[in-house]
C-alpha atoms as a PDB file:
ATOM      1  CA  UNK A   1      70.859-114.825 131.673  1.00  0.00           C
ATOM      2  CA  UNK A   2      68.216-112.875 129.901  1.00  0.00           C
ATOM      3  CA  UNK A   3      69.132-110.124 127.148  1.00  0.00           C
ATOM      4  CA  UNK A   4      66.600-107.609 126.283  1.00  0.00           C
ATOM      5  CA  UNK A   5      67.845-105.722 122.966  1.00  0.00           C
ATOM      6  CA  UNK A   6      67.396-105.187 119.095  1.00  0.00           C
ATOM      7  CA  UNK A   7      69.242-107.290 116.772  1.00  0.00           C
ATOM      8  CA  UNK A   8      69.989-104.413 114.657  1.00  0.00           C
ATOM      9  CA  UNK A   9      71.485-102.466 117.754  1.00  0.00           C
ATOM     10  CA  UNK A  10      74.937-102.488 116.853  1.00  0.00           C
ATOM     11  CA  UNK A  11      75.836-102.156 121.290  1.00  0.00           C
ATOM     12  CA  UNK A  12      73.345-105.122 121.463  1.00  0.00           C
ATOM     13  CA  UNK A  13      75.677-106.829 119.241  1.00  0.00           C
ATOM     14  CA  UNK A  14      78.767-106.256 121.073  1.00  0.00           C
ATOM     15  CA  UNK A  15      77.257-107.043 123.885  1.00  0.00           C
ATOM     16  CA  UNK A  16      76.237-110.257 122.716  1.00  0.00           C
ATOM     17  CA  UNK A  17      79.530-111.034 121.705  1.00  0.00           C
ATOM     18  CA  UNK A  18      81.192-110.358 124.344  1.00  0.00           C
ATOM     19  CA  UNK A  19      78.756-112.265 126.678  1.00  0.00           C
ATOM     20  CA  UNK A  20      79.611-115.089 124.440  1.00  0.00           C
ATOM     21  CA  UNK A  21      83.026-114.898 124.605  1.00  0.00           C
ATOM     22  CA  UNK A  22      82.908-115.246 128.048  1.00  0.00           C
ATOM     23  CA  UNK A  23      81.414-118.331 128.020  1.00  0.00           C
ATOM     24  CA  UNK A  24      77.521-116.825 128.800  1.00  0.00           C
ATOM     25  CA  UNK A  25      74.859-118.053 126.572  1.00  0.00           C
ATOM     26  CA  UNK A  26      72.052-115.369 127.068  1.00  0.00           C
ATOM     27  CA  UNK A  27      68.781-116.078 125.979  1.00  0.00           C
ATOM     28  CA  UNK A  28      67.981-113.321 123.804  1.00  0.00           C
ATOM     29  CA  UNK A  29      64.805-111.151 123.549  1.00  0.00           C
ATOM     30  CA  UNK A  30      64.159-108.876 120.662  1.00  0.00           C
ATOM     31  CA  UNK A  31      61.989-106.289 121.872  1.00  0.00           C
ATOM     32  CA  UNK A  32      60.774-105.292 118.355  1.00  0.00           C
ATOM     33  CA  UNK A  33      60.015-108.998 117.449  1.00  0.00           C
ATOM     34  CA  UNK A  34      59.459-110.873 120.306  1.00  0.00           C
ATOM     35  CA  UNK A  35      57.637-107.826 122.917  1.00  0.00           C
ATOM     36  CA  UNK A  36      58.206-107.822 126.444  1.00  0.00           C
ATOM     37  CA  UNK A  37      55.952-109.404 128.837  1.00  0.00           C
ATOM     38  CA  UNK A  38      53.841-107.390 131.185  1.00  0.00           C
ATOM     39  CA  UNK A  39      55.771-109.006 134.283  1.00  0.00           C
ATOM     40  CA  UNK A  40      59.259-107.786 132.743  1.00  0.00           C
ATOM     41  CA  UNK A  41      58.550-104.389 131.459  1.00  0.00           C
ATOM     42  CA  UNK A  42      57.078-103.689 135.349  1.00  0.00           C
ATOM     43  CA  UNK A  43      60.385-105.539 136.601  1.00  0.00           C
ATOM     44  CA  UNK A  44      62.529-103.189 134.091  1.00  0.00           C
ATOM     45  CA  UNK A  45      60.382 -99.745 135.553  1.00  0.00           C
ATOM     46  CA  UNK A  46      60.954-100.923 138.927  1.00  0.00           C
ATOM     47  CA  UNK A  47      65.210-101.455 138.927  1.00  0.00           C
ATOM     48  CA  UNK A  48      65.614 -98.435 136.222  1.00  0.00           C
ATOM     49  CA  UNK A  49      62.141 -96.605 136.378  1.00  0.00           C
ATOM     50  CA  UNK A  50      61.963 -93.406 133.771  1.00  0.00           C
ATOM     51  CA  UNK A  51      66.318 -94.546 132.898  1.00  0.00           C
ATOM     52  CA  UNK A  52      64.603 -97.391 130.906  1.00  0.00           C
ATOM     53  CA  UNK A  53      63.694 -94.943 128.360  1.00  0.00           C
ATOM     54  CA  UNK A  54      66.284 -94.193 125.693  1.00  0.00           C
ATOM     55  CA  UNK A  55      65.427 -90.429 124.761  1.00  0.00           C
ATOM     56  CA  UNK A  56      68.138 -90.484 122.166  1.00  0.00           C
ATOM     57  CA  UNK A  57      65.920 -93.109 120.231  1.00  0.00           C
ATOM     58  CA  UNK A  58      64.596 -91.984 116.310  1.00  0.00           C
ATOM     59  CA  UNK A  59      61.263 -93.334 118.321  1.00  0.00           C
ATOM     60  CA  UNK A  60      61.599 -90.570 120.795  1.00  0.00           C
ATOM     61  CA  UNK A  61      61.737 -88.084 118.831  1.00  0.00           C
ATOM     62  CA  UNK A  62      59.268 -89.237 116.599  1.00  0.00           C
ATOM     63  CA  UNK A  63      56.653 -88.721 119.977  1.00  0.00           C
ATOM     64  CA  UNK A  64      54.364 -85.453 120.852  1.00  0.00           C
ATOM     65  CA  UNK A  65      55.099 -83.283 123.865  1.00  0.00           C
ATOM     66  CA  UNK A  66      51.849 -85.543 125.235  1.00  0.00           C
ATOM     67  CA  UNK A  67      53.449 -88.955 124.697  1.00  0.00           C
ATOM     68  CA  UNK A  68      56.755 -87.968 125.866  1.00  0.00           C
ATOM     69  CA  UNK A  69      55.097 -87.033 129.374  1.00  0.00           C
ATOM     70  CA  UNK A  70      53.768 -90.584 129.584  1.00  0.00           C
ATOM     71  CA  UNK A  71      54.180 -92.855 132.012  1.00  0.00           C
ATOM     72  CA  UNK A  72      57.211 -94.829 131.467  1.00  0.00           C
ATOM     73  CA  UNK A  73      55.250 -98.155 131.405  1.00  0.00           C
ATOM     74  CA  UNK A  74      53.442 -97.382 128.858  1.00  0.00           C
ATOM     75  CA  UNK A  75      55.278 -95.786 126.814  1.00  0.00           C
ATOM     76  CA  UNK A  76      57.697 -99.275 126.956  1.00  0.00           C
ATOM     77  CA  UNK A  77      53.791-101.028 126.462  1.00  0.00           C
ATOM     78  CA  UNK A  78      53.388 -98.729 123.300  1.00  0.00           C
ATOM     79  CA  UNK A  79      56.793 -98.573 121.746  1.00  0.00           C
ATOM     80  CA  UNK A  80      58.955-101.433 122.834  1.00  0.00           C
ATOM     81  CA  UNK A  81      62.030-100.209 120.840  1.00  0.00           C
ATOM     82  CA  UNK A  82      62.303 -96.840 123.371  1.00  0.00           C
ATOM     83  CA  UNK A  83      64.128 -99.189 126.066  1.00  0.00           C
ATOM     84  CA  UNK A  84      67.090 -98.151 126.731  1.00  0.00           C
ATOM     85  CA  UNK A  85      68.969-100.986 125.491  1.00  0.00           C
ATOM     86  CA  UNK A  86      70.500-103.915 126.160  1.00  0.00           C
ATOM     87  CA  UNK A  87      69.067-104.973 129.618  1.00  0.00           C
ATOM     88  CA  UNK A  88      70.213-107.822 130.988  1.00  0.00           C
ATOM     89  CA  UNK A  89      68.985-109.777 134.136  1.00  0.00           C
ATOM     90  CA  UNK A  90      71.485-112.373 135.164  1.00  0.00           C
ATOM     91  CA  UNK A  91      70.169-114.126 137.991  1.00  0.00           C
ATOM     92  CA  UNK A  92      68.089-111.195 139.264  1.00  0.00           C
ATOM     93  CA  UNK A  93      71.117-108.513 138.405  1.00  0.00           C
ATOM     94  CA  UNK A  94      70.088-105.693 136.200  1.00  0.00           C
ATOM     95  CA  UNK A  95      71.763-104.054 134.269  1.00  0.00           C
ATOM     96  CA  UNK A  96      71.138-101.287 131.724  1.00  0.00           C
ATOM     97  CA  UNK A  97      73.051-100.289 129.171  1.00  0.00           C
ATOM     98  CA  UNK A  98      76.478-101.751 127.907  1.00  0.00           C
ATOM     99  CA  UNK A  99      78.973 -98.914 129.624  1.00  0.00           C
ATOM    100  CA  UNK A 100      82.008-100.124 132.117  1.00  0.00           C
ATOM    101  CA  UNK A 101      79.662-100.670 135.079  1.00  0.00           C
ATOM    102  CA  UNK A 102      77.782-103.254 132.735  1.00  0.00           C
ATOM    103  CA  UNK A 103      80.615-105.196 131.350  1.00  0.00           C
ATOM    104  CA  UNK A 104      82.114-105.313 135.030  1.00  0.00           C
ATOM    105  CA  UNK A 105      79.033-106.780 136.505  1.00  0.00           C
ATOM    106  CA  UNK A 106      78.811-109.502 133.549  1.00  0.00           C
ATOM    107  CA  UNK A 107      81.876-110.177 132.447  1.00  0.00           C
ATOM    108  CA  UNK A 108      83.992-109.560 135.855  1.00  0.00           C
ATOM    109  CA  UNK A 109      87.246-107.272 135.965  1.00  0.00           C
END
């Protein structure tokens, strides 16, 4: 299992936790530290495409009218910490985000 987050993303650290908890042991990838590889941020567009990008982000709003029209690619290529976050590929299951449908698919119930 592969976790794509922020430390200092308080959902990334619930997530985490509860991953732990129930028994997972994700390998985790800070996007701000570590980057994203070319070959994940094109397998992230392709299961989420423009839903990768988290518009609520200070890093969103911090973008012109001409950046924001960007393609999502790379805008992820520019600004790593504009995923929508966490996003977690456990065996080739995506998922974005750390709502109900998330915690179902990883942590059953």
């Amino acid at each position: 299992m592969r976790f794509f987050g922020l430390k200092t993303c308080d959902t990334c650290r619930k997530a985490i936790k509860a991953l732990q908890a129930a028994g997972h042991d994700p390998q985790i990838i800070d996007v701000r530290a570590d980057g994203v590889s070319d070959a994940d941020r094109a397998q992230i567009i392709a299961q989420f495409g423009d839903k990768a990008i988290n518009r609520a982000s200070t890093t969103w709003r911090g973008l012109t009218d001409a950046e924001k029209a960007g393609d999502p690619d790379a805008l992820l290529a520019a600004h790593p910490t504009l995923m929508k976050r966490p996003v977690i590929d456990a065996d080739g299951q995506w998922s974005i985000g750390w709502k109900a449908d998330a915690q179902a698919m990883h942590l059953g119930g």
